[in-house]
PDB file of N, CA and C in Angstrom:
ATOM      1  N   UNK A   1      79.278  -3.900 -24.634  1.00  0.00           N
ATOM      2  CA  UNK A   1      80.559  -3.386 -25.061  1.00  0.00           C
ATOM      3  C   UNK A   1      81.504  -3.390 -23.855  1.00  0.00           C
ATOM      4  N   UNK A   2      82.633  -3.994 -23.950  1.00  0.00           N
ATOM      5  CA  UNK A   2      84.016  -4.144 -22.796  1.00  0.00           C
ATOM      6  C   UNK A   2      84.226  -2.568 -23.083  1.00  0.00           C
ATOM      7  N   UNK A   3      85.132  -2.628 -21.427  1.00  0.00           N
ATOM      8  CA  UNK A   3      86.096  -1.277 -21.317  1.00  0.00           C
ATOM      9  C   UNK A   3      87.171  -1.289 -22.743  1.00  0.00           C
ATOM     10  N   UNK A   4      87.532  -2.343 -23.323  1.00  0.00           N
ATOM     11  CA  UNK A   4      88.743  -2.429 -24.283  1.00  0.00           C
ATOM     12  C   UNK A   4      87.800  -1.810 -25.171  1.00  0.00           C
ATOM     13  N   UNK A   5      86.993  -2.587 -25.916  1.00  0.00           N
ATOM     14  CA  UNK A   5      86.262  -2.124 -26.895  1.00  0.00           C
ATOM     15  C   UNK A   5      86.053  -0.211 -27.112  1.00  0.00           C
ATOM     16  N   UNK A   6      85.189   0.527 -25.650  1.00  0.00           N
ATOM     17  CA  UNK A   6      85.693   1.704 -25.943  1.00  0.00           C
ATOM     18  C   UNK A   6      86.829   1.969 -25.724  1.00  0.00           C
ATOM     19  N   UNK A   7      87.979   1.845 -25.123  1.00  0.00           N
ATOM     20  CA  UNK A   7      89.400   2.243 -25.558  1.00  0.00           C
ATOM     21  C   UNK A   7      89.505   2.190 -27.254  1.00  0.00           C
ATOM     22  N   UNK A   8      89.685   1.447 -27.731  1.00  0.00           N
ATOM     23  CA  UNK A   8      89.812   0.865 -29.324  1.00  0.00           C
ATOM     24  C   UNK A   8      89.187   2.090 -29.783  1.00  0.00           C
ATOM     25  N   UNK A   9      87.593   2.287 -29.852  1.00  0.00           N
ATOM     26  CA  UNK A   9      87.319   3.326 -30.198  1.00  0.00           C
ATOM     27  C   UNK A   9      87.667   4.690 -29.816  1.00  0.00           C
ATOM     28  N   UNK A  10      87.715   5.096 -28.811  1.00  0.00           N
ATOM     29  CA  UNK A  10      88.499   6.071 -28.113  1.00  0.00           C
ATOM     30  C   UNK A  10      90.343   6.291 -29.328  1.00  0.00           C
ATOM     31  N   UNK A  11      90.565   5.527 -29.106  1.00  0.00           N
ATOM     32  CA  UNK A  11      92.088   5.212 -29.805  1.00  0.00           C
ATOM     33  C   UNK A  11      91.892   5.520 -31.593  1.00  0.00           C
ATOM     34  N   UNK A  12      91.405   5.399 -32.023  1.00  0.00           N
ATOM     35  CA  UNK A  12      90.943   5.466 -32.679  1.00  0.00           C
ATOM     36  C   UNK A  12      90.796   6.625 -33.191  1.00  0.00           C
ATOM     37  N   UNK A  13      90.029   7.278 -32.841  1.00  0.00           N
ATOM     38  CA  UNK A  13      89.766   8.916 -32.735  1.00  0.00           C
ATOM     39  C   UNK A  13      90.838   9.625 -32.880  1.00  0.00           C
ATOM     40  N   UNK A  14      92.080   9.053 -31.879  1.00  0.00           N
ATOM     41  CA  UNK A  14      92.844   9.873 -31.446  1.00  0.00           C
ATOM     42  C   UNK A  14      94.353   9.490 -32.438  1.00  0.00           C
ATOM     43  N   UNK A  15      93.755   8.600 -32.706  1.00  0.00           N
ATOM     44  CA  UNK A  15      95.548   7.782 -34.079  1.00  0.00           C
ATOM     45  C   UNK A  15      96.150   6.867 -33.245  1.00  0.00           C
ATOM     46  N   UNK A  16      95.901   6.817 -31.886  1.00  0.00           N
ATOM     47  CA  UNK A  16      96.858   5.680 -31.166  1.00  0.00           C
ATOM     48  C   UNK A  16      96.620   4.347 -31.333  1.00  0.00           C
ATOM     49  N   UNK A  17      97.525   3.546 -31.017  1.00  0.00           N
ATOM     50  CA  UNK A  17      97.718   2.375 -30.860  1.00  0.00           C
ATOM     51  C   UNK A  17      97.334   2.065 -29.416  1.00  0.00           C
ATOM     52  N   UNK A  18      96.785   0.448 -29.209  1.00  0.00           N
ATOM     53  CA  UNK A  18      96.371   0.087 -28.070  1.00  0.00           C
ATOM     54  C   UNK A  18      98.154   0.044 -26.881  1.00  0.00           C
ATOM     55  N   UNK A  19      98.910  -0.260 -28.003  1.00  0.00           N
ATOM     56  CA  UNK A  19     100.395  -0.737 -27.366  1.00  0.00           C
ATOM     57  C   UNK A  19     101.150   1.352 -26.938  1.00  0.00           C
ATOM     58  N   UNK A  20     100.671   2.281 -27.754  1.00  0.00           N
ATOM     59  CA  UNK A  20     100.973   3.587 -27.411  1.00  0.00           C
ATOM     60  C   UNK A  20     100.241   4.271 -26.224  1.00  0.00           C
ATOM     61  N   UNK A  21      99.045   3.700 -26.051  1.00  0.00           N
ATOM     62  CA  UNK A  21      98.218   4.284 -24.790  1.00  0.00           C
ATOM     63  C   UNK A  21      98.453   3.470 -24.150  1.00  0.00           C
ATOM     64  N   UNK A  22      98.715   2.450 -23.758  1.00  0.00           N
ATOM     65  CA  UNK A  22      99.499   1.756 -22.482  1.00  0.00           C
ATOM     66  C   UNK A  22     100.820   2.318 -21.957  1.00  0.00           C
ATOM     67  N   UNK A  23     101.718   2.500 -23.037  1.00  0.00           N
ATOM     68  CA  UNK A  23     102.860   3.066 -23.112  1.00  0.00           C
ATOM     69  C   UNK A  23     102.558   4.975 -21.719  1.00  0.00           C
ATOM     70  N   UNK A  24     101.646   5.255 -22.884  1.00  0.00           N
ATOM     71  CA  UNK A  24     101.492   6.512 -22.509  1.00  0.00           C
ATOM     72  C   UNK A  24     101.213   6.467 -20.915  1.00  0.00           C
ATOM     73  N   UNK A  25     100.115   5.907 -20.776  1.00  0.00           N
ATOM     74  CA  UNK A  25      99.629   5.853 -19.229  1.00  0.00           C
ATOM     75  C   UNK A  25     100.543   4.580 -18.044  1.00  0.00           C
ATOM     76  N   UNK A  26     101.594   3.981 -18.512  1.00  0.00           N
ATOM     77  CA  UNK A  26     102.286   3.227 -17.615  1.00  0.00           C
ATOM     78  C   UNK A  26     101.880   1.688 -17.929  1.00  0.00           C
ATOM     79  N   UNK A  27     101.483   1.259 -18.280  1.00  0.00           N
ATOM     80  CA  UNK A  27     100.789   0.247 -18.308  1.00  0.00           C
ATOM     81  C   UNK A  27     100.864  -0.842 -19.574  1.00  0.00           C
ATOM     82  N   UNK A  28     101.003  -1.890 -19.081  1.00  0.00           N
ATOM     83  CA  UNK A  28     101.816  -2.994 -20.802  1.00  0.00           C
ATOM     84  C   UNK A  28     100.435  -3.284 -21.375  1.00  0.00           C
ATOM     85  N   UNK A  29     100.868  -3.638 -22.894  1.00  0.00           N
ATOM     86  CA  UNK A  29      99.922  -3.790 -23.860  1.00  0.00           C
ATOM     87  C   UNK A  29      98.884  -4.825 -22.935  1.00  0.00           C
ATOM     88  N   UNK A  30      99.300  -5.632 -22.705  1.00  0.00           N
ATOM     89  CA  UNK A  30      98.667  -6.845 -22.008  1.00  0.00           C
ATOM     90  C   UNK A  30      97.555  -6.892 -20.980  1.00  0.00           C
ATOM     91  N   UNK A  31      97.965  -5.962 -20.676  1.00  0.00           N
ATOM     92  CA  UNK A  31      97.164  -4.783 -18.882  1.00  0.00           C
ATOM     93  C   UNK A  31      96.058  -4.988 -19.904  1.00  0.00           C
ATOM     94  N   UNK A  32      95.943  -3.801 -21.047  1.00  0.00           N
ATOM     95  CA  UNK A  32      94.951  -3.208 -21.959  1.00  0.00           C
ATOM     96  C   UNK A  32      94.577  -4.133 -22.278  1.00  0.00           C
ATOM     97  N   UNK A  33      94.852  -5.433 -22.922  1.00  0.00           N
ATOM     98  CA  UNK A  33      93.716  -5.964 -23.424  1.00  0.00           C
ATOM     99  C   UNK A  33      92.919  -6.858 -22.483  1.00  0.00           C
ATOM    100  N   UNK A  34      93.812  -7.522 -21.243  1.00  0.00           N
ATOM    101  CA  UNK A  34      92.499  -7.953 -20.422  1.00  0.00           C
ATOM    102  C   UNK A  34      91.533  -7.660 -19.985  1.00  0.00           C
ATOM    103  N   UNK A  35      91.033  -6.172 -20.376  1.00  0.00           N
ATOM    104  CA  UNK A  35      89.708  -5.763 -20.021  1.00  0.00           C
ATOM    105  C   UNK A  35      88.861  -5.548 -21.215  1.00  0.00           C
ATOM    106  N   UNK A  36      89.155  -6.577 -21.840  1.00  0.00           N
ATOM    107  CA  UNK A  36      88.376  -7.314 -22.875  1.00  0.00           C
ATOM    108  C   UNK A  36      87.546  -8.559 -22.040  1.00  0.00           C
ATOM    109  N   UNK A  37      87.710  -8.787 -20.866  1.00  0.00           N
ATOM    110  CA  UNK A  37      86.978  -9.877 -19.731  1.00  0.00           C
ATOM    111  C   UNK A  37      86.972  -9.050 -18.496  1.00  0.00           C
ATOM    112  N   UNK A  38      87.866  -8.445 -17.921  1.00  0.00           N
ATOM    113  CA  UNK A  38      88.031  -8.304 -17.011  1.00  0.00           C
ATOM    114  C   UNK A  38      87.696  -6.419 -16.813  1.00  0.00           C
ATOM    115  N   UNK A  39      87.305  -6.076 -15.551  1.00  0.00           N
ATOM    116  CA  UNK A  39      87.565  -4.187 -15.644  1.00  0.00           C
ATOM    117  C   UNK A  39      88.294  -3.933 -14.743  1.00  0.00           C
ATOM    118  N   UNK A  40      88.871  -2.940 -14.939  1.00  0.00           N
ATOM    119  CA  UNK A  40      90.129  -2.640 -14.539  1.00  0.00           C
ATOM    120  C   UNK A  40      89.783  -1.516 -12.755  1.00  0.00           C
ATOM    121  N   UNK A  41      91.019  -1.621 -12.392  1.00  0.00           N
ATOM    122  CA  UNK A  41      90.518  -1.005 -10.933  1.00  0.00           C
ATOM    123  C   UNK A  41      90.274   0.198 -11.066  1.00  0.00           C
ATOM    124  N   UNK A  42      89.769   1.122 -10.053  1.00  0.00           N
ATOM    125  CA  UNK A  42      89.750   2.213 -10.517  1.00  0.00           C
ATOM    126  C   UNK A  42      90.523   3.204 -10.270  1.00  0.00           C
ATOM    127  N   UNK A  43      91.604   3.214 -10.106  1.00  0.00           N
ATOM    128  CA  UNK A  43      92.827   4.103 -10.135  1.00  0.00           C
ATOM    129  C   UNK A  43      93.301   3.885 -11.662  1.00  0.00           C
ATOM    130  N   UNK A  44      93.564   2.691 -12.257  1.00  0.00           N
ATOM    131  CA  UNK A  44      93.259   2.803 -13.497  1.00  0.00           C
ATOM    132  C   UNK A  44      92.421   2.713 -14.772  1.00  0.00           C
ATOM    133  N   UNK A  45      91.175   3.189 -14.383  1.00  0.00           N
ATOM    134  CA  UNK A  45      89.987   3.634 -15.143  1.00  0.00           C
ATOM    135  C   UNK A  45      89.834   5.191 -14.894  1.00  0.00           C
ATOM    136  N   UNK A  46      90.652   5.797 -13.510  1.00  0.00           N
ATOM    137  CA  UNK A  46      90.876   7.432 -13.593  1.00  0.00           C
ATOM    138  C   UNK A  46      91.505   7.479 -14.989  1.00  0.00           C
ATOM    139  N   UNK A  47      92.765   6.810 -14.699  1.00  0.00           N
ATOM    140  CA  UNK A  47      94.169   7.002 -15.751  1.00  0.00           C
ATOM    141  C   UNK A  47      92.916   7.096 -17.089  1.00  0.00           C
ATOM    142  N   UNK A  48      92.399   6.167 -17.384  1.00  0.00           N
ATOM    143  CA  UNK A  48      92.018   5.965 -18.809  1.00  0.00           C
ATOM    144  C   UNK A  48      91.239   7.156 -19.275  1.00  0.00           C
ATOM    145  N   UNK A  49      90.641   7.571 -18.224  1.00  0.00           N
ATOM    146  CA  UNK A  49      89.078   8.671 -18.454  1.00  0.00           C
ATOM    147  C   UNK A  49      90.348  10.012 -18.772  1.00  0.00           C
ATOM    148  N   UNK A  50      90.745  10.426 -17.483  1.00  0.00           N
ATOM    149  CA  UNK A  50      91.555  11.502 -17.851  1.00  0.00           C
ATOM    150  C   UNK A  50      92.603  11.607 -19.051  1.00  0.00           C
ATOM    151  N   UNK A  51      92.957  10.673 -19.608  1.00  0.00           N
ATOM    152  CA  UNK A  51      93.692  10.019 -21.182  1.00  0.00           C
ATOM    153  C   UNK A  51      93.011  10.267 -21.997  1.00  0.00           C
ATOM    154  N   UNK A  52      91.671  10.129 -22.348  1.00  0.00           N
ATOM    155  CA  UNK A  52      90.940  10.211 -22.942  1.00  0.00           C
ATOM    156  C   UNK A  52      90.268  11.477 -23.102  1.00  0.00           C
ATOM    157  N   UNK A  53      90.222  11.855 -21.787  1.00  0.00           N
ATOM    158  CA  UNK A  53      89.056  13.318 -21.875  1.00  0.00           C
ATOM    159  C   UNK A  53      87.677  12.875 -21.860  1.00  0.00           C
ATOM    160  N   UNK A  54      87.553  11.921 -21.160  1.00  0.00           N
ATOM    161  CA  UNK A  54      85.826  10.943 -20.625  1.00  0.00           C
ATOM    162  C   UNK A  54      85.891  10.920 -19.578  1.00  0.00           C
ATOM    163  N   UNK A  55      84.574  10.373 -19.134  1.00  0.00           N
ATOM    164  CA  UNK A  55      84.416   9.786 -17.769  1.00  0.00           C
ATOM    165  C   UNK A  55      84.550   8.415 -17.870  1.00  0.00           C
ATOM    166  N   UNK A  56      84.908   8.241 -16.532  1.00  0.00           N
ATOM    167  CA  UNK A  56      84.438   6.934 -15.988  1.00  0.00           C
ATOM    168  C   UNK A  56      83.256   5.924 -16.494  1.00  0.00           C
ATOM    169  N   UNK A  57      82.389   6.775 -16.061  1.00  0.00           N
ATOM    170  CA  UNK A  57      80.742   5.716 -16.467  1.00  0.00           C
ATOM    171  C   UNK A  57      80.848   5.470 -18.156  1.00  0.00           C
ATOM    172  N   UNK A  58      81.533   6.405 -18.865  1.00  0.00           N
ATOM    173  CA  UNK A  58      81.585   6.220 -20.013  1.00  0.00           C
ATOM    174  C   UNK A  58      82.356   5.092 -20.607  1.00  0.00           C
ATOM    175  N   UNK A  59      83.541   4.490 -19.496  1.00  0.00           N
ATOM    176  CA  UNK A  59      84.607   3.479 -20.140  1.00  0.00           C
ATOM    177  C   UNK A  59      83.793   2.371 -19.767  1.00  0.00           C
ATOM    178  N   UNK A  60      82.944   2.407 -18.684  1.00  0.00           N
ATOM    179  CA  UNK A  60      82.133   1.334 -18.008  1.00  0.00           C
ATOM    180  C   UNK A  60      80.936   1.109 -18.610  1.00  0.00           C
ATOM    181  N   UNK A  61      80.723   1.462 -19.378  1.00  0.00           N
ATOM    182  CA  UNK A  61      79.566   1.495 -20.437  1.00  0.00           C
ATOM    183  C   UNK A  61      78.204   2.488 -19.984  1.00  0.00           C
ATOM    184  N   UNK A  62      77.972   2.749 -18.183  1.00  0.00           N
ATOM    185  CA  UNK A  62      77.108   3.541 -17.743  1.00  0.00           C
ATOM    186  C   UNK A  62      76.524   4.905 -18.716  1.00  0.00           C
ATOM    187  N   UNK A  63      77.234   5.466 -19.446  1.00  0.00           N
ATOM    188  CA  UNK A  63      77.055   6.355 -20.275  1.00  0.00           C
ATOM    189  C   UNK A  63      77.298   6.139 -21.974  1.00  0.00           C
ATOM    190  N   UNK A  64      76.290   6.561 -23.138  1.00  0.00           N
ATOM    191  CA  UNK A  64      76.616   6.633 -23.970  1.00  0.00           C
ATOM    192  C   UNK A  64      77.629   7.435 -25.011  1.00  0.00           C
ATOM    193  N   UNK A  65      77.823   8.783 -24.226  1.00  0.00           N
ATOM    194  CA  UNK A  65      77.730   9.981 -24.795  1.00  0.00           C
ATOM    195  C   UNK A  65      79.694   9.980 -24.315  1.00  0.00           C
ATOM    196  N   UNK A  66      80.328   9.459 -24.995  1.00  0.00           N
ATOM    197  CA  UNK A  66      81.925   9.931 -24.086  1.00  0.00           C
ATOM    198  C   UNK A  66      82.285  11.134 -23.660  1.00  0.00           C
ATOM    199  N   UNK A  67      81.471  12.699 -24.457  1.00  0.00           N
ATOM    200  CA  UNK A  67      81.682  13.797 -23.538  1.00  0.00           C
ATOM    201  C   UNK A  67      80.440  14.665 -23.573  1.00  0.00           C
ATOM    202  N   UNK A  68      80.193  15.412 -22.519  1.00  0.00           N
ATOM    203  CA  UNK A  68      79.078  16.286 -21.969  1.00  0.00           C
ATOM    204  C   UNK A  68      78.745  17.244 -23.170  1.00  0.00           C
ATOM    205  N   UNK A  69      78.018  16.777 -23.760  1.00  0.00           N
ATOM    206  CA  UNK A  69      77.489  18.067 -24.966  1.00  0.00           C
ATOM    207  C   UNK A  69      77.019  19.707 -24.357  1.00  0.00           C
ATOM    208  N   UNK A  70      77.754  20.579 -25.301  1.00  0.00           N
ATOM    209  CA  UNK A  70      77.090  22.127 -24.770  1.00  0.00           C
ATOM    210  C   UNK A  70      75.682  22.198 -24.171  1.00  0.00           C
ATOM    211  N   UNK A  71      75.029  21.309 -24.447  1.00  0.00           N
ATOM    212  CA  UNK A  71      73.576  21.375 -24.007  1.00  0.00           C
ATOM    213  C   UNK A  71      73.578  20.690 -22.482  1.00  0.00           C
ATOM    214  N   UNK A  72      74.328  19.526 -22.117  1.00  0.00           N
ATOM    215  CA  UNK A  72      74.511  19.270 -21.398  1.00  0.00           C
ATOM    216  C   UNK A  72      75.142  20.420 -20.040  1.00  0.00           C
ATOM    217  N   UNK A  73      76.382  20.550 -20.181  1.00  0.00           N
ATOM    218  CA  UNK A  73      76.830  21.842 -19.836  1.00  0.00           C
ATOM    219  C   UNK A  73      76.046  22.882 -19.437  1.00  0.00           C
ATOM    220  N   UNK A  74      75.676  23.391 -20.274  1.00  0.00           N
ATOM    221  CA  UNK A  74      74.484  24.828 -19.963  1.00  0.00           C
ATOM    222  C   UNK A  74      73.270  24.438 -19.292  1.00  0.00           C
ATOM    223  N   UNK A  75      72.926  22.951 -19.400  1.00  0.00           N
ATOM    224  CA  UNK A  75      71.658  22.587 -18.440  1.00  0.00           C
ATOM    225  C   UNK A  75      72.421  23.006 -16.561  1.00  0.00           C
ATOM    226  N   UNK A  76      73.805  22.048 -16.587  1.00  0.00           N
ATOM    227  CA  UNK A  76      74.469  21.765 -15.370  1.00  0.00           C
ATOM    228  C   UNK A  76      74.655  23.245 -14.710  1.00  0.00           C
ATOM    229  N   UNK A  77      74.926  24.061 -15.611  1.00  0.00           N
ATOM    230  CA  UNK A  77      75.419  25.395 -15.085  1.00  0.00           C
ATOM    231  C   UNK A  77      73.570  26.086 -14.734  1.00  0.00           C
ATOM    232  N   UNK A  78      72.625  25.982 -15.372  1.00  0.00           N
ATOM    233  CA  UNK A  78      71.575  26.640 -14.874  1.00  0.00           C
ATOM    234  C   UNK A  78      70.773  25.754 -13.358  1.00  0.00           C
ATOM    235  N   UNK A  79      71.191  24.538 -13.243  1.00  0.00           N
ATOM    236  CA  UNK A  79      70.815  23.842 -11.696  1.00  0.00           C
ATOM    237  C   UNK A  79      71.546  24.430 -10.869  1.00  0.00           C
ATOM    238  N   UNK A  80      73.012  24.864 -11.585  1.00  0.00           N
ATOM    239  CA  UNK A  80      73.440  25.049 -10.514  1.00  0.00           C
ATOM    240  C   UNK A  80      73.398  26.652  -9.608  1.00  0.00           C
ATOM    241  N   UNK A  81      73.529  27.035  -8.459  1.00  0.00           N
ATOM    242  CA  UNK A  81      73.180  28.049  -7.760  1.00  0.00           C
ATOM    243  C   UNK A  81      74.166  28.570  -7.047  1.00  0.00           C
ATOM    244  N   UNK A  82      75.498  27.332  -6.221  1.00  0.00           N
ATOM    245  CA  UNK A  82      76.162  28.384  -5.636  1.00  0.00           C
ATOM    246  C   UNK A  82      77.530  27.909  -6.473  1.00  0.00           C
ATOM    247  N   UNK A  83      78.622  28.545  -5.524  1.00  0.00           N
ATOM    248  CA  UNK A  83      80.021  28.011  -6.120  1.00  0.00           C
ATOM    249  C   UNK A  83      80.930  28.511  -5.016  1.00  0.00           C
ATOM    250  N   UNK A  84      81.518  27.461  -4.515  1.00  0.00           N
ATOM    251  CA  UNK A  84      82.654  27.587  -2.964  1.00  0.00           C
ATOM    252  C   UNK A  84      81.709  28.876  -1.940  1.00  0.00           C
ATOM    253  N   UNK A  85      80.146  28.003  -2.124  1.00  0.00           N
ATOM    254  CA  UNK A  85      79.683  28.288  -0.680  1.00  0.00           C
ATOM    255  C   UNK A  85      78.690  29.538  -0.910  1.00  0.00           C
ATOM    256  N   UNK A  86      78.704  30.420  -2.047  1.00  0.00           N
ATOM    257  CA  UNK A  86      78.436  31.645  -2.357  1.00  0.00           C
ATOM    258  C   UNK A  86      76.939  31.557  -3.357  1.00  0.00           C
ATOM    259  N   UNK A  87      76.120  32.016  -2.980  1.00  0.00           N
ATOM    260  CA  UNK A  87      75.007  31.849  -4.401  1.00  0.00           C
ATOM    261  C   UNK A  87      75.346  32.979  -5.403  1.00  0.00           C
ATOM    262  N   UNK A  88      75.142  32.923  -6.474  1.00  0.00           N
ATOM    263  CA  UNK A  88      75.678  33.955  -7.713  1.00  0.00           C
ATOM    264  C   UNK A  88      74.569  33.886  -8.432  1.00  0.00           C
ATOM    265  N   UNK A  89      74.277  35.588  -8.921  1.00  0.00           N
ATOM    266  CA  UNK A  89      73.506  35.625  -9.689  1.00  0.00           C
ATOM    267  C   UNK A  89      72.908  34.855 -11.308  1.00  0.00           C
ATOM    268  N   UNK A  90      72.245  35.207 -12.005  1.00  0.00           N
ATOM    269  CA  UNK A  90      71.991  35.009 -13.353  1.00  0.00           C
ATOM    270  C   UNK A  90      72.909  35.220 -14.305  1.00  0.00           C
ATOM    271  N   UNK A  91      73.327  36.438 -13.891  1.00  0.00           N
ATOM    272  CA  UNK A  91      74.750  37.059 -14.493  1.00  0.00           C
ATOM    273  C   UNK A  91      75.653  36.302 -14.903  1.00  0.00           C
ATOM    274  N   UNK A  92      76.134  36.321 -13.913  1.00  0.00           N
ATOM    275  CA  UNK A  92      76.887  35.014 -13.630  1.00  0.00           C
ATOM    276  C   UNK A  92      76.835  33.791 -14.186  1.00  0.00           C
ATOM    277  N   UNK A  93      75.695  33.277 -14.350  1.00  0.00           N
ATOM    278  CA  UNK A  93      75.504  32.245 -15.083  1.00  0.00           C
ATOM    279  C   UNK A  93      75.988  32.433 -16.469  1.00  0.00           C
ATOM    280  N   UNK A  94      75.757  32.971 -16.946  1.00  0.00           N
ATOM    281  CA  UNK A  94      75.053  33.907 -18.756  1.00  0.00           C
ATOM    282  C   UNK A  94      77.141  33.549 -18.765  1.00  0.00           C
ATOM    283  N   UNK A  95      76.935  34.589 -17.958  1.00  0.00           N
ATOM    284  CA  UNK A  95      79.101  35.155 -18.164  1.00  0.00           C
ATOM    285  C   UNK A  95      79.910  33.520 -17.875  1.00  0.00           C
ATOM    286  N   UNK A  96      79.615  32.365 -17.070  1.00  0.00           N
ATOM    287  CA  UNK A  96      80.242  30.901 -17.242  1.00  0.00           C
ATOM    288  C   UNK A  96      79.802  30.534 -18.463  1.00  0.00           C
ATOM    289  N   UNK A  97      78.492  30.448 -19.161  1.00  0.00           N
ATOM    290  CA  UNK A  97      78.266  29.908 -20.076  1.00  0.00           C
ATOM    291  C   UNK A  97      79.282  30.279 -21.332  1.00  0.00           C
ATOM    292  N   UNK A  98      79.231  31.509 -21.276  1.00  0.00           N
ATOM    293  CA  UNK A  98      80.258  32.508 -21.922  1.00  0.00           C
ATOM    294  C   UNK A  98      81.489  31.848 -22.203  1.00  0.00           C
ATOM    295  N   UNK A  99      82.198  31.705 -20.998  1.00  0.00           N
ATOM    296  CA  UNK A  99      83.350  31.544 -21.119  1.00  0.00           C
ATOM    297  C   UNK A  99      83.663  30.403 -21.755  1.00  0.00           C
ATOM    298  N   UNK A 100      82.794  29.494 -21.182  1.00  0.00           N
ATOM    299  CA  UNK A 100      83.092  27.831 -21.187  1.00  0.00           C
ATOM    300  C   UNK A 100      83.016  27.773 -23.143  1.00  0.00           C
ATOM    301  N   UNK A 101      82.069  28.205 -23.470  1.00  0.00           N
ATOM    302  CA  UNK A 101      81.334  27.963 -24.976  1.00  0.00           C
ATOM    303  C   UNK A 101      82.578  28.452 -25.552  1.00  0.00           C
ATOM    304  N   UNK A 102      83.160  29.337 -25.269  1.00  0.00           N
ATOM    305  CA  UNK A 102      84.660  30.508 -26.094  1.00  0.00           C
ATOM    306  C   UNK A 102      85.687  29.388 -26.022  1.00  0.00           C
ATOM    307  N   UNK A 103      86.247  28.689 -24.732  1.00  0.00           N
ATOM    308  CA  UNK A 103      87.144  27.917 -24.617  1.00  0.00           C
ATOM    309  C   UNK A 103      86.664  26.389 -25.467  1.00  0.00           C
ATOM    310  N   UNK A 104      85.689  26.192 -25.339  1.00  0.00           N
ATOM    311  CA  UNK A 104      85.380  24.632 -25.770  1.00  0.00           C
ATOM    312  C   UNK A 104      85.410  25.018 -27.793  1.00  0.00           C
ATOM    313  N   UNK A 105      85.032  25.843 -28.376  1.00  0.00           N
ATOM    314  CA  UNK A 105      85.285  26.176 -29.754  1.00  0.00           C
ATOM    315  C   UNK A 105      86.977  26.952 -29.492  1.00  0.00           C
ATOM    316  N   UNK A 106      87.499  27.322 -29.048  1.00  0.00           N
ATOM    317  CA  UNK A 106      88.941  27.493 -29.213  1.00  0.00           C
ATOM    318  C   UNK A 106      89.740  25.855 -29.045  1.00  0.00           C
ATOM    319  N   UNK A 107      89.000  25.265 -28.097  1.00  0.00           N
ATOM    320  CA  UNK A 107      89.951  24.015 -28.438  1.00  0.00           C
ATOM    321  C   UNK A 107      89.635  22.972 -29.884  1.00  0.00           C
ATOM    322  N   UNK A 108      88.649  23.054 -30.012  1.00  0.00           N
ATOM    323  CA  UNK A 108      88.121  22.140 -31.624  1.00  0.00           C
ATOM    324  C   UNK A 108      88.723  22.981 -32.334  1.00  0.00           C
ATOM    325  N   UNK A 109      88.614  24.525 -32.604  1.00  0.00           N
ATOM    326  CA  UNK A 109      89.372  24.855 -33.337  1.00  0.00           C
ATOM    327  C   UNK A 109      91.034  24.369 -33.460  1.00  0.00           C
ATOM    328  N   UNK A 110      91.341  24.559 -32.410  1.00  0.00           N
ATOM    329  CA  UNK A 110      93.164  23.933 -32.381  1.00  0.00           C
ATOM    330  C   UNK A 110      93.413  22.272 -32.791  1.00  0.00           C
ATOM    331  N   UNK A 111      92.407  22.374 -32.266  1.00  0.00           N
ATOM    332  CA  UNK A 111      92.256  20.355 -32.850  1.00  0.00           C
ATOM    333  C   UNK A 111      91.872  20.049 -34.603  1.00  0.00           C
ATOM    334  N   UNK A 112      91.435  20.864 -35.139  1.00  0.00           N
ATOM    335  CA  UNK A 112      91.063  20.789 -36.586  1.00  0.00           C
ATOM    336  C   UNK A 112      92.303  21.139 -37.439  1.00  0.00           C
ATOM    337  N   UNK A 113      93.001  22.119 -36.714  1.00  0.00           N
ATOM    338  CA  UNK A 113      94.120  22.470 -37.571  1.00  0.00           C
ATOM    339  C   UNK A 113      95.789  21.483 -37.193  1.00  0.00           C
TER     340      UNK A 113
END
């Protein structure tokens, strides 16, 4: 699968046009479809990921999954131990998971309606 190909799908999702997400991110229809052969640099494969709300490895095919499932997430947050240098309890953990899970169903919610 080309970088275009997931754009298309990506686009898709979202109601755009290949000629509106070029628009959107600076870039002529034309840009977009040569990476139907070609991949694009990566200052603009940031542009695309952050457009999208993906990663990188995901436009590059490296990943299947275009975003980090809650399970994913809550694995990342229990490896992890410190934060700007500091180790933090369990607590702590429990209370990010918290938050993150509240914000990520407040935004699907806003997105459904």
């Amino acid at each position: 699968m080309t970088v275009l190909d997931r754009i298309k799908i990506l686009a898709k999702k979202r109601d755009k046009t290949i000629k509106e997400i070029a628009f959107d991110i600076g870039l002529s229809e034309n840009s977009l479809y040569r990476f139907d052969k070609s991949i694009p640099n990566g200052q603009t494969l940031q542009k695309l990921a952050d457009y999208f709300g993906v990663t990188v490895d995901y436009l590059l095919g490296r990943e299947e999954k275009p975003f980090p499932s809650e399970t994913d997430l809550s694995e990342m947050i229990d490896r992890s131990n410190h934060f700007d240098g500091k180790e933090y309890p369990d607590e702590v953990k429990q209370g990010m998971k918290d938050v993150l899970r509240a914000y990520l169903m407040g935004r699907l919610d806003n997105k459904e309606n």
